[in-house]
C-alpha atoms as a PDB file:
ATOM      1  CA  UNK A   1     -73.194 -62.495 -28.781  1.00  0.00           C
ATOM      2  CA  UNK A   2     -70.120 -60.612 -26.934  1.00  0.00           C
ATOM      3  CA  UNK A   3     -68.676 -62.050 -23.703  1.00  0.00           C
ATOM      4  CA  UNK A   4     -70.183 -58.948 -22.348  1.00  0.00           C
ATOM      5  CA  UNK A   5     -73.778 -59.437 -23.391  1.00  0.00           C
ATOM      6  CA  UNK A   6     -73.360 -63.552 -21.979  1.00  0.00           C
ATOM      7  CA  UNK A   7     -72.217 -62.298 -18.800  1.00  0.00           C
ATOM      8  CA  UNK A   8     -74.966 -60.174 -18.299  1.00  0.00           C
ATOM      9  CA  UNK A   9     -77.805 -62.849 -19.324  1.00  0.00           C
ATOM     10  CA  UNK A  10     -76.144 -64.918 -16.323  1.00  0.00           C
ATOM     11  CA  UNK A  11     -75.977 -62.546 -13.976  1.00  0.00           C
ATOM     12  CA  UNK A  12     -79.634 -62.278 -14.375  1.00  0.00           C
ATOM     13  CA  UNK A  13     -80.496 -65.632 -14.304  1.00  0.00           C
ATOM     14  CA  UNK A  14     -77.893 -65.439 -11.222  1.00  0.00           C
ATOM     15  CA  UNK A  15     -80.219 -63.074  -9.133  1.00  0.00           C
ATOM     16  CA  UNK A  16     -83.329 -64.680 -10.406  1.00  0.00           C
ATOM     17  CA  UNK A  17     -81.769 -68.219  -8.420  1.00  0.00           C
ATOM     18  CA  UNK A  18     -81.072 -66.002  -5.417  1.00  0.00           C
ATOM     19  CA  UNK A  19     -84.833 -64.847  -5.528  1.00  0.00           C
ATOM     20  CA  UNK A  20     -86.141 -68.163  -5.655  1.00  0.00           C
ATOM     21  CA  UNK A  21     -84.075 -69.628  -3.100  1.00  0.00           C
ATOM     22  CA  UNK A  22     -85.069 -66.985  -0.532  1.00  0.00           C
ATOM     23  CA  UNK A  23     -88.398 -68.295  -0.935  1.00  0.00           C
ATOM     24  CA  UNK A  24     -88.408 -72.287  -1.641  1.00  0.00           C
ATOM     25  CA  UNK A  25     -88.433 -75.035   0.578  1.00  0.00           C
ATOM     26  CA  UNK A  26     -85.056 -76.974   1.593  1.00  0.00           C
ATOM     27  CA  UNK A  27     -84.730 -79.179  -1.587  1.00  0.00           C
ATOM     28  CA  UNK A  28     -85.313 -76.479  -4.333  1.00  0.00           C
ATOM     29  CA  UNK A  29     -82.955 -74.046  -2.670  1.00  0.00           C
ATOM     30  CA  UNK A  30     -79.858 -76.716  -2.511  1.00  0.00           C
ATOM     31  CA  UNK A  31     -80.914 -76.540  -6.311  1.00  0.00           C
ATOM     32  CA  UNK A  32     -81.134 -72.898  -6.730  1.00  0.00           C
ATOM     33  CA  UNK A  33     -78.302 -71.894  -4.808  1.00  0.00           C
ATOM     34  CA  UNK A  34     -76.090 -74.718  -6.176  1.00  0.00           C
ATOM     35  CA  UNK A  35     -77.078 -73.205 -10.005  1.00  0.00           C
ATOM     36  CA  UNK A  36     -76.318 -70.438  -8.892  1.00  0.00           C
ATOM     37  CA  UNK A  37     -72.347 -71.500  -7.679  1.00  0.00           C
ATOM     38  CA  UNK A  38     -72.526 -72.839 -11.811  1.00  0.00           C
ATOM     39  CA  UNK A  39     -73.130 -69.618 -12.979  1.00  0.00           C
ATOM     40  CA  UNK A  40     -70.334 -68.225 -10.605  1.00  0.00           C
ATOM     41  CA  UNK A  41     -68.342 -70.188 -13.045  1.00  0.00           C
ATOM     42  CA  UNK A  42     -69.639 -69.955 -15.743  1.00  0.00           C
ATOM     43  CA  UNK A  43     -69.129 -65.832 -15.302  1.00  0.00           C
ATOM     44  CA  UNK A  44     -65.834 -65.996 -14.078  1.00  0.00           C
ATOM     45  CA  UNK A  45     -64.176 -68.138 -17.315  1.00  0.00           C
ATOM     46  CA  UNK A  46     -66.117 -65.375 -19.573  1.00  0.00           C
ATOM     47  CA  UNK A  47     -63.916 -63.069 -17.894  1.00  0.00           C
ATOM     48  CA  UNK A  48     -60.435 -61.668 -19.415  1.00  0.00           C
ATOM     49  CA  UNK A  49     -57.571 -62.145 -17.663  1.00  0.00           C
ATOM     50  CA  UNK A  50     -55.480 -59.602 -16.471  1.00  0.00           C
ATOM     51  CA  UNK A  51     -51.949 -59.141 -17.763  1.00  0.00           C
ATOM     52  CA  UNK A  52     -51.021 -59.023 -14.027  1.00  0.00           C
ATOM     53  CA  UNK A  53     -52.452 -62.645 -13.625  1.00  0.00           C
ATOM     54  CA  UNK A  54     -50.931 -63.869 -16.382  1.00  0.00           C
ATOM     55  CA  UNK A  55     -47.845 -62.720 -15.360  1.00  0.00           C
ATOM     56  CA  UNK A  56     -48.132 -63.678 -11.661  1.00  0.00           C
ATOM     57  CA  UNK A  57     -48.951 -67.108 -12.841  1.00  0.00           C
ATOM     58  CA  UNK A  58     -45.969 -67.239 -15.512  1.00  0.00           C
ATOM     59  CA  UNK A  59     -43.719 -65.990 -12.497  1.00  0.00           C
ATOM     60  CA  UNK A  60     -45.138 -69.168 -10.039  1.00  0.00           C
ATOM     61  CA  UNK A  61     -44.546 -71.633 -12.470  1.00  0.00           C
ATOM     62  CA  UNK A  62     -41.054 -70.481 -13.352  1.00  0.00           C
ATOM     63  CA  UNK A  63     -40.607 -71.288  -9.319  1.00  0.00           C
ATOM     64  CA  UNK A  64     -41.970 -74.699  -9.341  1.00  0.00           C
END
């Protein structure tokens, strides 16, 4: 499986959280929604970095 293909399956899960949660009672949409924060992260560490990132990062550290 590609990074690409993963993202994708959790960015449908991802909306399928946001459907339930518009429709459940208090306690299962803490749940939902906070799954769905997980998946935020999840997504975002699948991600690539940009060479401008990695640079701007390399460029704060040399400052510390």
């Amino acid at each position: 499986m590609t990074r690409e293909e993963a993202i994708k399956i959790l960015q449908k899960r991802q909306r399928f959280c946001k459907v339930i949660s518009d429709h459940a009672n208090a306690t299962i949409k803490a749940d939902e929604l906070q799954e769905v924060e997980a998946i935020d992260m999840a997504i975002s560490t699948l991600r690539l970095v940009s060479r401008e990132r990695v640079e701007k990062m390399q460029g704060e550290e040399e400052t510390k």
